[in-house]
N, C-alpha and C. Protein backbone atom coordinates (compact mmCIF):
# COMPACT_ATOMS: atom_id res chain seq x y z
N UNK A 1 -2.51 18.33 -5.98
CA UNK A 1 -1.45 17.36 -6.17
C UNK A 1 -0.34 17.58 -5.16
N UNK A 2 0.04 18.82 -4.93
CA UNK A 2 1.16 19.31 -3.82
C UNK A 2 0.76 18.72 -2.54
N UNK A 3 -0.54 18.69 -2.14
CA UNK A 3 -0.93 18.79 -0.95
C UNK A 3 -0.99 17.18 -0.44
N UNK A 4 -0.96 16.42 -1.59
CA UNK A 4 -1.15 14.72 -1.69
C UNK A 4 0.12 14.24 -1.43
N UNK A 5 1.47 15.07 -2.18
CA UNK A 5 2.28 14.75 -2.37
C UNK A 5 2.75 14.76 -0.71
N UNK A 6 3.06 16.12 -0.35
CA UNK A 6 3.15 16.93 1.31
C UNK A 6 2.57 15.76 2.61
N UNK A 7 1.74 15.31 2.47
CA UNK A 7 0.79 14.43 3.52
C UNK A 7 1.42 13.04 3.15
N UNK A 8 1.52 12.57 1.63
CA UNK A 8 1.93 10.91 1.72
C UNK A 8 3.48 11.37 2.43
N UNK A 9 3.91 12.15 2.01
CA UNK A 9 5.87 12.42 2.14
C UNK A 9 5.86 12.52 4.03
N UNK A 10 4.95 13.18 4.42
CA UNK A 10 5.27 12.75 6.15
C UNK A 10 4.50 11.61 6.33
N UNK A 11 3.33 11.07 6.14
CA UNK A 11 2.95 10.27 6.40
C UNK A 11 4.11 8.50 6.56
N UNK A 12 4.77 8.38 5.29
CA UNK A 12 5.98 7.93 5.12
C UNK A 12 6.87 7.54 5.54
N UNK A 13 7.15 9.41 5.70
CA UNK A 13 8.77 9.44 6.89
C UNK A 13 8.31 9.31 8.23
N UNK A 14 7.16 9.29 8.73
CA UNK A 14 7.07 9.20 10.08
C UNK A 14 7.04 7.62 10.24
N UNK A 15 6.29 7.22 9.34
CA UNK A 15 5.87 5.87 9.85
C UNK A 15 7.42 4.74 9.48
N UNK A 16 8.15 5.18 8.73
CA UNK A 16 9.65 4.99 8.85
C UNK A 16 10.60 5.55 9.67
N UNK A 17 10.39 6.24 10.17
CA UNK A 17 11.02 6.48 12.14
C UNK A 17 10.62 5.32 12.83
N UNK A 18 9.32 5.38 12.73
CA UNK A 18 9.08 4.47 13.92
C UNK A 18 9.42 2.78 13.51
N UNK A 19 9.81 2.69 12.70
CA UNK A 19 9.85 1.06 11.45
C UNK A 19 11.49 0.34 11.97
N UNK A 20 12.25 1.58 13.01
CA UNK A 20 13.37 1.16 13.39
C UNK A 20 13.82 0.67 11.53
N UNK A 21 13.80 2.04 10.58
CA UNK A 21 14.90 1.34 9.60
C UNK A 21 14.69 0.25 8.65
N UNK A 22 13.78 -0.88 8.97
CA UNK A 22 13.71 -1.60 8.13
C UNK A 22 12.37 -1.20 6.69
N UNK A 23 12.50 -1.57 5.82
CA UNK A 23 11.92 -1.30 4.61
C UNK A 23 11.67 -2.71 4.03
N UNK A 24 10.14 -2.09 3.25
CA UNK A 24 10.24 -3.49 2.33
C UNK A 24 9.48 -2.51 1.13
N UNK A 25 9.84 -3.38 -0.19
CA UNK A 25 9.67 -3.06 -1.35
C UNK A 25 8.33 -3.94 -1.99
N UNK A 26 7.56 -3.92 -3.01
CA UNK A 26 6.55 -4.70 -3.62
C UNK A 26 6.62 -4.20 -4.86
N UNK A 27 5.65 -4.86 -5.51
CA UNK A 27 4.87 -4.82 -6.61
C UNK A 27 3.33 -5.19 -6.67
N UNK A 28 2.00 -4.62 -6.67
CA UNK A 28 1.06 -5.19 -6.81
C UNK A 28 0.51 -5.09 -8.44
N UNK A 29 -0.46 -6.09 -8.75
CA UNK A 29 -0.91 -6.05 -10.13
C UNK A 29 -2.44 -6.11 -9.52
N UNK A 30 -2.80 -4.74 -9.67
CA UNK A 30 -4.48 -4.75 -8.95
C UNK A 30 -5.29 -4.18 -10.44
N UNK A 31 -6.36 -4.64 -10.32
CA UNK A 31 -7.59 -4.33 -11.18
C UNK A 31 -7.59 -2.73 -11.95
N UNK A 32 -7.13 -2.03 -11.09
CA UNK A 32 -7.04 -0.87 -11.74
C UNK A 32 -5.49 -0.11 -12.40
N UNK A 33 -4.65 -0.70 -11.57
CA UNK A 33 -3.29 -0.96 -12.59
C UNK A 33 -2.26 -1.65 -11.97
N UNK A 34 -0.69 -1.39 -12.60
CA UNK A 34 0.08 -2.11 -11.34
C UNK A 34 1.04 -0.61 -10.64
N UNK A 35 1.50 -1.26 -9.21
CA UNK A 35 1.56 -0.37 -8.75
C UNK A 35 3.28 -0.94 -7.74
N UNK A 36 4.03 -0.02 -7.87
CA UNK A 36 5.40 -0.06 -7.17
C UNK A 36 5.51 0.40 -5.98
N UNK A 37 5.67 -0.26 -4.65
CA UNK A 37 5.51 0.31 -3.51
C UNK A 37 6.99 0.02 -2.92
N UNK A 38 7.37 1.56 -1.82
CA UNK A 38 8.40 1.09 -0.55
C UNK A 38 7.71 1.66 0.57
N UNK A 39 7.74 0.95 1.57
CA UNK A 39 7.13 1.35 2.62
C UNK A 39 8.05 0.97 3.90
N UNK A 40 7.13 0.53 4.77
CA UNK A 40 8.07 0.49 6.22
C UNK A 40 7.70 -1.34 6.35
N UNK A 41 8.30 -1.83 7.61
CA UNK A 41 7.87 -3.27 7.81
C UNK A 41 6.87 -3.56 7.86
N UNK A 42 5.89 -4.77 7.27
CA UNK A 42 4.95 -4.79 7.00
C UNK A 42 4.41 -5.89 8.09
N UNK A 43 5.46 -6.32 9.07
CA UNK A 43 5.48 -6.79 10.66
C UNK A 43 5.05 -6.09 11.75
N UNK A 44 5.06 -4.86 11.53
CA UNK A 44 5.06 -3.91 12.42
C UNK A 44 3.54 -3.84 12.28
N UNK A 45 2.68 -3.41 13.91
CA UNK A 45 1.51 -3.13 13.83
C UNK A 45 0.83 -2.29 13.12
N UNK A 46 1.44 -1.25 13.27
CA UNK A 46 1.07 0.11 12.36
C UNK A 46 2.01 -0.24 11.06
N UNK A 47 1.97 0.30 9.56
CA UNK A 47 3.12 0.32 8.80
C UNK A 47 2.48 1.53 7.73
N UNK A 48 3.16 1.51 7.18
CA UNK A 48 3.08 2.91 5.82
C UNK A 48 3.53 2.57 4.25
N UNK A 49 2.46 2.67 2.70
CA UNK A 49 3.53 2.77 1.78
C UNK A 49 3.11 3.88 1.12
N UNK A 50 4.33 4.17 0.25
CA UNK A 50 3.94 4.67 -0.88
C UNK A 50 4.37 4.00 -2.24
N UNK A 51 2.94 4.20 -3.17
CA UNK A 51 2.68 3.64 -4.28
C UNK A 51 2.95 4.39 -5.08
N UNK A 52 3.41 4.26 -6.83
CA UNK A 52 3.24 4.80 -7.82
C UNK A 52 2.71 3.83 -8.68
N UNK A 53 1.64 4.18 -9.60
CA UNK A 53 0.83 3.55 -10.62
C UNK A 53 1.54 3.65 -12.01
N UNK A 54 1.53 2.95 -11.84
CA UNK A 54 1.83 2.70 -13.61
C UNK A 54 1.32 2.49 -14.75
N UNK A 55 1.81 2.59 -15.84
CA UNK A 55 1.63 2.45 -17.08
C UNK A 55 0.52 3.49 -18.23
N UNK A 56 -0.91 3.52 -18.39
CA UNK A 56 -1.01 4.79 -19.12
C UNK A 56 -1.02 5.95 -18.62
N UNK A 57 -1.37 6.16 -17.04
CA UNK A 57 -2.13 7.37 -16.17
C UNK A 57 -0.38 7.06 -15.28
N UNK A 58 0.14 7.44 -14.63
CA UNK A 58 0.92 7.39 -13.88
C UNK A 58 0.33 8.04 -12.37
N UNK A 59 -0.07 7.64 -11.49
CA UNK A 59 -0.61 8.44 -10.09
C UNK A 59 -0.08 8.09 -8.98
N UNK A 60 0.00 8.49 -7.79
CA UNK A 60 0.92 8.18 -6.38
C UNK A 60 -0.17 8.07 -5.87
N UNK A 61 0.34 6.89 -4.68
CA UNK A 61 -0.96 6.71 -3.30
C UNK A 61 -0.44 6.57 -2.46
N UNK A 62 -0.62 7.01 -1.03
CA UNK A 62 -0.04 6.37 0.15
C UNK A 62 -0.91 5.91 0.73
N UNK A 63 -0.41 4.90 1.59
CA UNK A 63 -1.10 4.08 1.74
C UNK A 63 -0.52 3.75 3.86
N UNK A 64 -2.01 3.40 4.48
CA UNK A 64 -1.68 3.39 6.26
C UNK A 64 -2.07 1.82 6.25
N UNK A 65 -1.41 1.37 7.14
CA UNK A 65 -1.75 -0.38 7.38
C UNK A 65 -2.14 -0.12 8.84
N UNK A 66 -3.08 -1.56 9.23
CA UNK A 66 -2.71 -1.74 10.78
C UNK A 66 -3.37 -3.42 10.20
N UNK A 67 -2.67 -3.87 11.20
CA UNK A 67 -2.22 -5.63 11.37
C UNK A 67 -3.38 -5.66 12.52
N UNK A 68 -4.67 -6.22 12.19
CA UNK A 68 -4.91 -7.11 13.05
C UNK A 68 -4.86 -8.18 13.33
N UNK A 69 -4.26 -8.32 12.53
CA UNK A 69 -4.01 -10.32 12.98
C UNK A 69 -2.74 -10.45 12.37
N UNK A 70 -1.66 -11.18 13.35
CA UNK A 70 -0.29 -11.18 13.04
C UNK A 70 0.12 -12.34 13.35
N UNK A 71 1.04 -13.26 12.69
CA UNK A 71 1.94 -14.41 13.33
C UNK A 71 2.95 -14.58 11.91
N UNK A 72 3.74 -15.56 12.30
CA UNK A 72 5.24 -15.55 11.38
C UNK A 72 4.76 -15.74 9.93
N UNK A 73 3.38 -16.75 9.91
CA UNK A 73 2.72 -16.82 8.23
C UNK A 73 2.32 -15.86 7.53
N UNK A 74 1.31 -15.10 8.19
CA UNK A 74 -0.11 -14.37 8.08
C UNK A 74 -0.37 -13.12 8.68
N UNK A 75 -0.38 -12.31 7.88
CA UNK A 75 -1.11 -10.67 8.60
C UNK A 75 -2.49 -10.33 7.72
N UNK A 76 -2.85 -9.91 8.46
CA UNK A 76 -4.69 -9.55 8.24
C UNK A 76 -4.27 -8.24 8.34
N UNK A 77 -4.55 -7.02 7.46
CA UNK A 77 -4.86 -5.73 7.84
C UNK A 77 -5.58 -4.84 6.56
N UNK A 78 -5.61 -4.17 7.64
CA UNK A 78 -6.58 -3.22 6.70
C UNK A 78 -6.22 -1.82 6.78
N UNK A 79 -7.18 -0.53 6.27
CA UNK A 79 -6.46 0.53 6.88
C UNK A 79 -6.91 1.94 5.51
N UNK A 80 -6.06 2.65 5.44
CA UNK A 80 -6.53 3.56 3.95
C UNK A 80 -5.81 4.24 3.14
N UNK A 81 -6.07 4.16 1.74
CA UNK A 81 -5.25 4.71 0.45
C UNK A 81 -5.46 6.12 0.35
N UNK A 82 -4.46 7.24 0.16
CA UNK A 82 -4.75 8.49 -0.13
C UNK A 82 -4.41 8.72 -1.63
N UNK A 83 -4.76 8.94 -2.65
CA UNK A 83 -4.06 9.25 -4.02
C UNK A 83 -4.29 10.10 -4.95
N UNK A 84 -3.93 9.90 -6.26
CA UNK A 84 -4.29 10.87 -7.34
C UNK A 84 -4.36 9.49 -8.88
N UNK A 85 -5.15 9.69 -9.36
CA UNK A 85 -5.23 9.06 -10.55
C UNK A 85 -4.07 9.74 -11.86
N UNK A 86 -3.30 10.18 -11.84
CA UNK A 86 -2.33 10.24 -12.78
C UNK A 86 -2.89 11.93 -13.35
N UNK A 87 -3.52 12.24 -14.71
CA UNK A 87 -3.96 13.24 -14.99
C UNK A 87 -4.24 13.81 -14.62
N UNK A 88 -5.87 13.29 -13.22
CA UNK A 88 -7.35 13.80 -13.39
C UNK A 88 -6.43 14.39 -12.26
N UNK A 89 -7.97 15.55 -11.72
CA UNK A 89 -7.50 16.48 -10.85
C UNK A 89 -8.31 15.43 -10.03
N UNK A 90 -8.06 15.61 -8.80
CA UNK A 90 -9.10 15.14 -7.50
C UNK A 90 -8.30 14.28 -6.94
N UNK A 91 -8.91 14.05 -5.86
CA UNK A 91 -8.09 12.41 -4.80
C UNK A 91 -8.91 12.03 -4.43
N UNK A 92 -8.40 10.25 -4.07
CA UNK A 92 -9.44 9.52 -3.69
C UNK A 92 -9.31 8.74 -2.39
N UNK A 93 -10.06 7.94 -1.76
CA UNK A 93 -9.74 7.57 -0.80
C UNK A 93 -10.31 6.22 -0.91
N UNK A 94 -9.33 5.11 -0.31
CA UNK A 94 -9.79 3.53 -0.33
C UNK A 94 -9.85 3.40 0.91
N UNK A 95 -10.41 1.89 1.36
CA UNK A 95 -10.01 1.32 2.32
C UNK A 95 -9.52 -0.24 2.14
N UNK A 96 -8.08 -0.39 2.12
CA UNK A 96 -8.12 -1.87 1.63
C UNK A 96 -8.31 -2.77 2.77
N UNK A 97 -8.25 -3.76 2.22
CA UNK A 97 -8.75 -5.22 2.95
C UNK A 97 -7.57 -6.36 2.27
N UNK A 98 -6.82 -6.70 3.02
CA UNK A 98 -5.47 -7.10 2.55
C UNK A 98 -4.66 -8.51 3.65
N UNK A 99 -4.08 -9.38 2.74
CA UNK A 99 -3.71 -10.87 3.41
C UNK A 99 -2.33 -10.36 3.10
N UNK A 100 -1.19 -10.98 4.00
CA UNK A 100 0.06 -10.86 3.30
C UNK A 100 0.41 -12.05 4.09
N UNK A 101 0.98 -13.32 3.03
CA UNK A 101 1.08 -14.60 3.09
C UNK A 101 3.02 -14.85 3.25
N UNK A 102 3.58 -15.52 3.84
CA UNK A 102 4.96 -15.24 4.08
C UNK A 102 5.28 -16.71 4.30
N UNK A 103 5.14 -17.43 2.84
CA UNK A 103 5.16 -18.85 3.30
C UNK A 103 7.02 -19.60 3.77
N UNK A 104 7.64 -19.11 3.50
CA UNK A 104 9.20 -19.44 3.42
C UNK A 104 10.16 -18.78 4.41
N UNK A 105 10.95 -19.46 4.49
CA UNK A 105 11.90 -18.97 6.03
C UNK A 105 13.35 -18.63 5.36
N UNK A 106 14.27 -17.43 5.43
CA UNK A 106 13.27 -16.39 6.70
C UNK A 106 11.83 -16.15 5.90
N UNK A 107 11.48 -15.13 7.21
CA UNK A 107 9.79 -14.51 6.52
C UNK A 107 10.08 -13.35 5.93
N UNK A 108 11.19 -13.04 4.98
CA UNK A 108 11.31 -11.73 4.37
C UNK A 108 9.98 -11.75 3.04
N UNK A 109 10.05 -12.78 2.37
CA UNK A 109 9.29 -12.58 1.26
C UNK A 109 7.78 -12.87 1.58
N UNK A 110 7.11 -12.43 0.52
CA UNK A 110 5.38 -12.72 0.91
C UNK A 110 4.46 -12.37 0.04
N UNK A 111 3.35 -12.92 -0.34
CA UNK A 111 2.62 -12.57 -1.46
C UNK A 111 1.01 -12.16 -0.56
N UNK A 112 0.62 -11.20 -1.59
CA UNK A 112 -0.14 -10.37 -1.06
C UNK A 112 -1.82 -10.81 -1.54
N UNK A 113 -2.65 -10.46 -1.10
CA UNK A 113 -4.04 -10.75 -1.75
C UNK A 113 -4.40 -8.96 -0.90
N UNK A 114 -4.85 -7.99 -2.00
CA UNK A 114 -5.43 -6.86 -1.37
C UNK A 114 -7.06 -6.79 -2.37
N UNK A 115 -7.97 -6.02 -1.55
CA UNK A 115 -9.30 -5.72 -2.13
C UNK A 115 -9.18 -4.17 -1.28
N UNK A 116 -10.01 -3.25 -2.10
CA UNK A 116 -10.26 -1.99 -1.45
C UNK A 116 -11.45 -1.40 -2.52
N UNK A 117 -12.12 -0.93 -1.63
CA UNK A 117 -13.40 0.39 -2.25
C UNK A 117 -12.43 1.51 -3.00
N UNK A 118 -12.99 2.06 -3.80
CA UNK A 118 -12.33 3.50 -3.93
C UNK A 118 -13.23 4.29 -4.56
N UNK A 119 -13.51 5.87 -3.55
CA UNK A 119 -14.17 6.36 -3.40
C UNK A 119 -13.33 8.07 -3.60
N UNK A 120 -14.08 9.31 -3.92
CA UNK A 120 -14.54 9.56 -4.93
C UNK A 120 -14.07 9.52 -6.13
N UNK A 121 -13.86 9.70 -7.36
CA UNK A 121 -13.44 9.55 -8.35
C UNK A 121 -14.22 10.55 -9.52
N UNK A 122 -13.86 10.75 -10.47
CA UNK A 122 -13.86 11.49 -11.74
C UNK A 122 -14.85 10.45 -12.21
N UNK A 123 -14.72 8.87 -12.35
CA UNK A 123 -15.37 7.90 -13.00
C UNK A 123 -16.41 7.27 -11.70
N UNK A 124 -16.30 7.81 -10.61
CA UNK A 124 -17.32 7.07 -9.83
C UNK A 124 -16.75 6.77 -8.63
N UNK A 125 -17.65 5.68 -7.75
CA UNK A 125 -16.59 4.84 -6.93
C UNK A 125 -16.39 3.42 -7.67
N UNK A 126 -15.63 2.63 -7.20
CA UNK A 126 -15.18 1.25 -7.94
C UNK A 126 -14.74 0.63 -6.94
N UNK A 127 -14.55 -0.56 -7.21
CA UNK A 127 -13.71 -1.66 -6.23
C UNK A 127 -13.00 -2.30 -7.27
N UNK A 128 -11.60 -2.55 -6.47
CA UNK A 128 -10.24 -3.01 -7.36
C UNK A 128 -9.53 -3.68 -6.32
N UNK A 129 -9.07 -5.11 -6.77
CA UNK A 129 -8.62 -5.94 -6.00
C UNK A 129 -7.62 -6.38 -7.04
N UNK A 130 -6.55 -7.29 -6.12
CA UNK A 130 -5.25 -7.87 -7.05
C UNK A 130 -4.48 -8.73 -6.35
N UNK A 131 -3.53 -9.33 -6.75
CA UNK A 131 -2.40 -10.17 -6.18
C UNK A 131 -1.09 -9.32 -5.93
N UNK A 132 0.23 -9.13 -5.11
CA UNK A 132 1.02 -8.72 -5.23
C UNK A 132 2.46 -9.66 -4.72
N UNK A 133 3.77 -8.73 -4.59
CA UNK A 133 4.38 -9.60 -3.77
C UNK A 133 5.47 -8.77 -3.46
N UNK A 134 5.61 -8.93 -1.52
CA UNK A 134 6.54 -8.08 -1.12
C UNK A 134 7.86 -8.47 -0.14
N UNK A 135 8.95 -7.58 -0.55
CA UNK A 135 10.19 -8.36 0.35
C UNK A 135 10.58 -7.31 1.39
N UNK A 136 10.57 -7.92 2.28
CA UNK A 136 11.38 -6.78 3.37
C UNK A 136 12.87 -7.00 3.36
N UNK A 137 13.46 -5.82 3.37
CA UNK A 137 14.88 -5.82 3.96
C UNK A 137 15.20 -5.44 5.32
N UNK A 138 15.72 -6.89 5.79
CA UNK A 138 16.07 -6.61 7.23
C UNK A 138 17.19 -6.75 7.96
């Protein structure tokens, strides 16, 4: 758990150095629970979050983006989840597959469509997908 914690916590702060400062906040409601994220700009090619899960299991994930496909509407990216399921001992690793839709001007706000594998697990691997929605502050 230390060692999850240690890796998302630079993973994070680095990728918020390079974010020049700006932050954005979310909420996703995915298949396997909902989850509170702050991360870095989600404009930026590279970006970074970290998640906490909620409600019976409480677990942290961080999470790496990269944007391949970018314009003022629409980012395409993908990239990978590091975490802990709340209790269980172990970590797992995703790879999501993720839309972030930014229909309104400015483009601070945006609703999310994510899907990701998640691989190993206590219960298996699984796939968990959801809707979310995130605001940058800029």
């Amino acid at each position: 758990m230390k060692k999850l914690l240690v890796i998302s916590t630079v993973l994070f702060f680095a990728t918020v150095y390079q974010a020049n400062a700006q932050i954005a906040a979310g909420i996703y409601r995915l298949s396997s629970a909902t989850f509170a994220s702050i991360g870095t700009d989600p404009d930026n090619k590279m970006f970074g979050e970290a998640r906490v899960s909620t409600g019976g299991r409480v677990g942290i994930e961080g999470t790496f983006g990269y944007n391949f496909v970018q314009s003022d509407e629409v980012n395409f990216y993908s990239g990978f989840h590091l975490g802990t399921e709340g209790n269980r001992d172990g970590f797992y690793l995703g790879v999501p597959l993720g839309l972030l839709v930014k229909p309104f001007n400015p483009k601070n706000f945006g609703f999310t469509m994510e899907a990701s594998p998640i691989f190993p697990t206590e219960r298996g691997n699984f796939f968990r997908a959801g809707l979310g929605l995130k605001y940058t502050f800029r």
